[in-house]
N, C-alpha and C. Protein backbone atom coordinates (compact mmCIF):
# COMPACT_ATOMS: atom_id res chain seq x y z
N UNK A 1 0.84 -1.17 0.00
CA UNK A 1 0.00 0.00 0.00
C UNK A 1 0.88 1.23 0.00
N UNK A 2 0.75 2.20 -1.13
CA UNK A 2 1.33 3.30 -1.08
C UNK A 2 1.13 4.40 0.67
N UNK A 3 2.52 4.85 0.80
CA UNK A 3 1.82 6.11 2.05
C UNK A 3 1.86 7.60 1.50
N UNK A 4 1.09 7.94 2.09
CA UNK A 4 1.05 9.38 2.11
C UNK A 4 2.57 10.48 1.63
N UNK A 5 3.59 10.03 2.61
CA UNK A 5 4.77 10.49 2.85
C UNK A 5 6.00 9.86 3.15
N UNK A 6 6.55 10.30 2.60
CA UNK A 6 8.47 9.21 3.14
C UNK A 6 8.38 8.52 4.79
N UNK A 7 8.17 9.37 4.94
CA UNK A 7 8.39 8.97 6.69
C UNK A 7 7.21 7.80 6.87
N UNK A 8 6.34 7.76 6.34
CA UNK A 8 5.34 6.72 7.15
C UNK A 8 5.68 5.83 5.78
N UNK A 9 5.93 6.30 4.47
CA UNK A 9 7.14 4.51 4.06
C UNK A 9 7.68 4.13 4.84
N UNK A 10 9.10 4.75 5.43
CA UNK A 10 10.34 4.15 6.00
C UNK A 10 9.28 3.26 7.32
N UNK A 11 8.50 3.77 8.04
CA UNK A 11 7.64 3.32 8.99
C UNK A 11 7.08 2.05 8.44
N UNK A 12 6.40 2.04 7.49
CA UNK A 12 5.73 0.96 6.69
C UNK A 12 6.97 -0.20 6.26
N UNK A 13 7.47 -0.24 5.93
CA UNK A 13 9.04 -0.96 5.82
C UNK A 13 9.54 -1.68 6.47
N UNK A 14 9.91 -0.57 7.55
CA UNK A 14 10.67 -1.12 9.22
C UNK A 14 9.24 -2.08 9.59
N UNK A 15 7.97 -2.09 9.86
CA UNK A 15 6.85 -2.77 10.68
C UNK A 15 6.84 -3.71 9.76
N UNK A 16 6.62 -4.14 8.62
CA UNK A 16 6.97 -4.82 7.82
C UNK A 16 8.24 -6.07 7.51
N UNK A 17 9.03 -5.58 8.14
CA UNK A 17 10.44 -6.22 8.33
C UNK A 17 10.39 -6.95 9.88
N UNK A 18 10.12 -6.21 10.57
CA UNK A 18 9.85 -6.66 12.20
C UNK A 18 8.83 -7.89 12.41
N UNK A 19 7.40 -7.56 11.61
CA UNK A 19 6.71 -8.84 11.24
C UNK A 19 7.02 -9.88 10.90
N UNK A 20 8.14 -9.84 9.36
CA UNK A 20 8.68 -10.79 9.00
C UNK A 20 9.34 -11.58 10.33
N UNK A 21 10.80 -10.75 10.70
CA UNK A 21 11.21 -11.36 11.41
C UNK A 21 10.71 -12.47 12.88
N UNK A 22 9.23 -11.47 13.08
CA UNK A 22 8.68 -12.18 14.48
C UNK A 22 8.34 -13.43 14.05
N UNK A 23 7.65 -13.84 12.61
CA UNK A 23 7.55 -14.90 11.92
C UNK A 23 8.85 -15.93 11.86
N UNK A 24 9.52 -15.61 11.63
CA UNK A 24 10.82 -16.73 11.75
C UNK A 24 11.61 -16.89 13.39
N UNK A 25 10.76 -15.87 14.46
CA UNK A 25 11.39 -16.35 15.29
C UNK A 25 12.69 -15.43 15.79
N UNK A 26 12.95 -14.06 14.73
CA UNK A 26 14.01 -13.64 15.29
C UNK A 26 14.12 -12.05 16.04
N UNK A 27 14.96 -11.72 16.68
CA UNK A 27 14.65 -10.51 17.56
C UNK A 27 14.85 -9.33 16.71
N UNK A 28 14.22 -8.40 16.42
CA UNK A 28 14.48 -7.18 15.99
C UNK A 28 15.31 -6.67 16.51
N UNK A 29 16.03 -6.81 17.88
CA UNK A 29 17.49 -6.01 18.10
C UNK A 29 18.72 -6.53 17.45
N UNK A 30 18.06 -7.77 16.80
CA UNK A 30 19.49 -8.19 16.29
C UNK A 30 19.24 -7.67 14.49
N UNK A 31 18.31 -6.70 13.98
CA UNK A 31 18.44 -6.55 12.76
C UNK A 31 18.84 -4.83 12.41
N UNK A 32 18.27 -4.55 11.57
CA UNK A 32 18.48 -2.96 11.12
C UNK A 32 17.94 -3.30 9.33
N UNK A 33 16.99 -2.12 9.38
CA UNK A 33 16.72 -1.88 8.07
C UNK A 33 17.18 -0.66 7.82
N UNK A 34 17.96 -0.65 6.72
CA UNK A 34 17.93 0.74 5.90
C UNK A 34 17.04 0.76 4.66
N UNK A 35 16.54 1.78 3.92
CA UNK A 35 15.73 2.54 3.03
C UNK A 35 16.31 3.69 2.22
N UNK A 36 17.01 3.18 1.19
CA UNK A 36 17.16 4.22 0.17
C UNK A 36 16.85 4.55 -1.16
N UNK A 37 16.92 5.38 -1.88
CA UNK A 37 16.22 5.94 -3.15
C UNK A 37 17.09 6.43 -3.88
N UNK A 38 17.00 6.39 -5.52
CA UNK A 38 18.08 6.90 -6.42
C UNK A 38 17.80 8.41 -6.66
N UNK A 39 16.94 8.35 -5.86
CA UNK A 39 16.22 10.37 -6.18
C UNK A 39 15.97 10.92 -5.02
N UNK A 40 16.24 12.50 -5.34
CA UNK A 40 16.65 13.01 -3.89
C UNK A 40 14.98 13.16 -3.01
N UNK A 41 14.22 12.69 -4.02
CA UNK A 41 12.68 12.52 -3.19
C UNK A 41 12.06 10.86 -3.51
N UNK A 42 12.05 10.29 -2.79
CA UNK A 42 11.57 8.57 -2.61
C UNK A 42 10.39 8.78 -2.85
N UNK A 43 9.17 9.68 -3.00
CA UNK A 43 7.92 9.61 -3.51
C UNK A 43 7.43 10.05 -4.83
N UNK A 44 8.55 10.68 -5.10
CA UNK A 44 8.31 11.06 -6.97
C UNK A 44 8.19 9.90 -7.51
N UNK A 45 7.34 9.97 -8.66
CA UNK A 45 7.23 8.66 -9.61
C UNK A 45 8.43 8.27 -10.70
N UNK A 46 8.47 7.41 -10.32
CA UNK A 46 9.75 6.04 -10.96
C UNK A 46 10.86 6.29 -10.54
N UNK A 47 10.99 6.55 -8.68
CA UNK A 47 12.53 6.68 -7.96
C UNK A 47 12.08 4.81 -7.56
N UNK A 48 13.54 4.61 -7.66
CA UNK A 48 13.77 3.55 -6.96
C UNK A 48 14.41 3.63 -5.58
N UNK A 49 13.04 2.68 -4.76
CA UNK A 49 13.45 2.85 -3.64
C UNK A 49 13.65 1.18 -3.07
N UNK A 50 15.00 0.84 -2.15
CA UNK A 50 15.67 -0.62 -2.16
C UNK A 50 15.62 -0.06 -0.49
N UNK A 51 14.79 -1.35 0.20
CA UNK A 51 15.24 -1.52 1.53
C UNK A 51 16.13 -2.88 1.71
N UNK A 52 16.87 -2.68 2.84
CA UNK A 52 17.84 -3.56 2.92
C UNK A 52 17.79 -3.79 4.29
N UNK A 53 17.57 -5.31 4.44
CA UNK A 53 17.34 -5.84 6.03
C UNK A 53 18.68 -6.40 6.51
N UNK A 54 19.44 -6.08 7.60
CA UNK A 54 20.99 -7.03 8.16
C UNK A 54 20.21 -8.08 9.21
N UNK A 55 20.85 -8.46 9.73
CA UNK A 55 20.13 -9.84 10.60
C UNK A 55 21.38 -10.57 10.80
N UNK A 56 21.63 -10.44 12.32
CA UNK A 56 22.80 -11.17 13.06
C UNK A 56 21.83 -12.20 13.58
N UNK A 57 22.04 -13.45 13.40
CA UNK A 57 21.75 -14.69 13.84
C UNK A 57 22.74 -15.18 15.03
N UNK A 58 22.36 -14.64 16.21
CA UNK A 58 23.19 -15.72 17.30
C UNK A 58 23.29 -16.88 17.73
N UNK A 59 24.06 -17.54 18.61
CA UNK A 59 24.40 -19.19 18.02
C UNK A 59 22.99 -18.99 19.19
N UNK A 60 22.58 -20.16 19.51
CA UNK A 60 21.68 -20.41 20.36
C UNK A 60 22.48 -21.60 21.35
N UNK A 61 21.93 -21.31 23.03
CA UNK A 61 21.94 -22.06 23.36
C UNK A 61 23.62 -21.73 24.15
N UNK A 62 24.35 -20.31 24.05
CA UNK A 62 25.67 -19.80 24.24
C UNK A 62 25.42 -19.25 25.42
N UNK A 63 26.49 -19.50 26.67
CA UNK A 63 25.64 -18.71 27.73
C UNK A 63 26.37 -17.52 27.85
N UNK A 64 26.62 -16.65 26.87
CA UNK A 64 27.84 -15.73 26.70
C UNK A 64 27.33 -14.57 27.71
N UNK A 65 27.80 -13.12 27.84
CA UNK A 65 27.10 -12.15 27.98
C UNK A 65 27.00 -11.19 27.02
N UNK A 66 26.05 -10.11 26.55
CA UNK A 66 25.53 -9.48 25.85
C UNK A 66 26.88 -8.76 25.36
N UNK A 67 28.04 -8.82 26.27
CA UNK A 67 29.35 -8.10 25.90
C UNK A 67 30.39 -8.79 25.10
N UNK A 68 29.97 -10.42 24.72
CA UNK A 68 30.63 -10.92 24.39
C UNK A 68 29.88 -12.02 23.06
N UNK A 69 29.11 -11.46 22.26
CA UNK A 69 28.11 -11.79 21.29
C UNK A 69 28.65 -13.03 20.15
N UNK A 70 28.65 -14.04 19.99
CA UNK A 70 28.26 -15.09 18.95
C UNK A 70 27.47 -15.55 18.09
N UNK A 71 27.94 -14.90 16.75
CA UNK A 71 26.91 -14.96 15.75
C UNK A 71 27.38 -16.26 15.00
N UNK A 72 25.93 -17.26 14.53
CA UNK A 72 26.17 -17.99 13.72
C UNK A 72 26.52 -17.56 12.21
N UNK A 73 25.72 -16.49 12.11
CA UNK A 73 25.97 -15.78 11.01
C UNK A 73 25.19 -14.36 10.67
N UNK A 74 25.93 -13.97 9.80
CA UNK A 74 24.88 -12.04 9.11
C UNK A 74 24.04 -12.53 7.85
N UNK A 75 23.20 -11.99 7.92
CA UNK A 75 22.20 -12.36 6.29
C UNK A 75 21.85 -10.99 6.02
N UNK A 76 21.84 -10.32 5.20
CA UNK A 76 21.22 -9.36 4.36
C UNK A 76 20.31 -9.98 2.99
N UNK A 77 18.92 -9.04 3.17
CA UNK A 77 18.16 -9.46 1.99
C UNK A 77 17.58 -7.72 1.36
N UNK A 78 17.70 -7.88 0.40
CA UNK A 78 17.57 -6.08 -0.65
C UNK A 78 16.15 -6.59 -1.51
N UNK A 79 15.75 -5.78 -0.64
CA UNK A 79 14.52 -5.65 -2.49
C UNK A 79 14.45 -3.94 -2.70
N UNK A 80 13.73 -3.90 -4.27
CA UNK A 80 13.63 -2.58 -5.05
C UNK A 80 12.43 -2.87 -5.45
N UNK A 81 11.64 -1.19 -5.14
CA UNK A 81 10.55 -1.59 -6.41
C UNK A 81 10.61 -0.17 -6.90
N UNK A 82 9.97 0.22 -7.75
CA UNK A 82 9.85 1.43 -8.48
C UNK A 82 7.99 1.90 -8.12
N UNK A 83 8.33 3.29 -7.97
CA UNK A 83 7.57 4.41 -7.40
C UNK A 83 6.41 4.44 -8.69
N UNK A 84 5.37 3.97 -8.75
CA UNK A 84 4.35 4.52 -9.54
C UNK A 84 3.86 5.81 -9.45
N UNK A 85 3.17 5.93 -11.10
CA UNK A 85 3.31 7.47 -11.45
C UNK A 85 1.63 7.79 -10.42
N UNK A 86 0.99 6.49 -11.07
CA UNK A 86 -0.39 7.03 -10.09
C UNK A 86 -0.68 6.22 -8.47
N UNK A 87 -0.96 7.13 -7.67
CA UNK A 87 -0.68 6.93 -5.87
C UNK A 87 -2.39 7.27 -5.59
């Protein structure tokens, strides 16, 4: 669903990403989305705008402390779509 304004995209995105993740089980402190655009306005029609999710996977089951973190691994996933002319 298109938004109104940049800011309640990037909003729409991030809640979107957090969902995903609660679905597989993983913590949103361990991710970060960024949101960027090839145009200096992300709501003009036909900017491409690519969010990009990171995701530290910790080992499970480590009785480490929060100061001393074990990742099984990083995953990044990118999608793009292009800005339609009619909103």
């Amino acid at each position: 669903m298109a938004q109104p304004d940049e800011a309640s995209g990037r909003a729409a995105a991030e809640q979107a990403a957090v969902l995903a993740l609660a679905d597989y089980g993983h913590s949103v402190e361990n991710a970060r989305v960024e949101v960027s655009c090839d145009r200096g306005n992300c709501m003009a029609a036909g900017s491409a705008v690519t969010v990009t999710v990171h995701l530290s996977v910790p080992l499970p089951f480590v009785p480490f402390s929060k100061a001393f973190r074990l990742n099984a691994s990083q995953l990044h996933a990118t999608a793009t779509q292009i800005v339609g002319r009619f909103r």
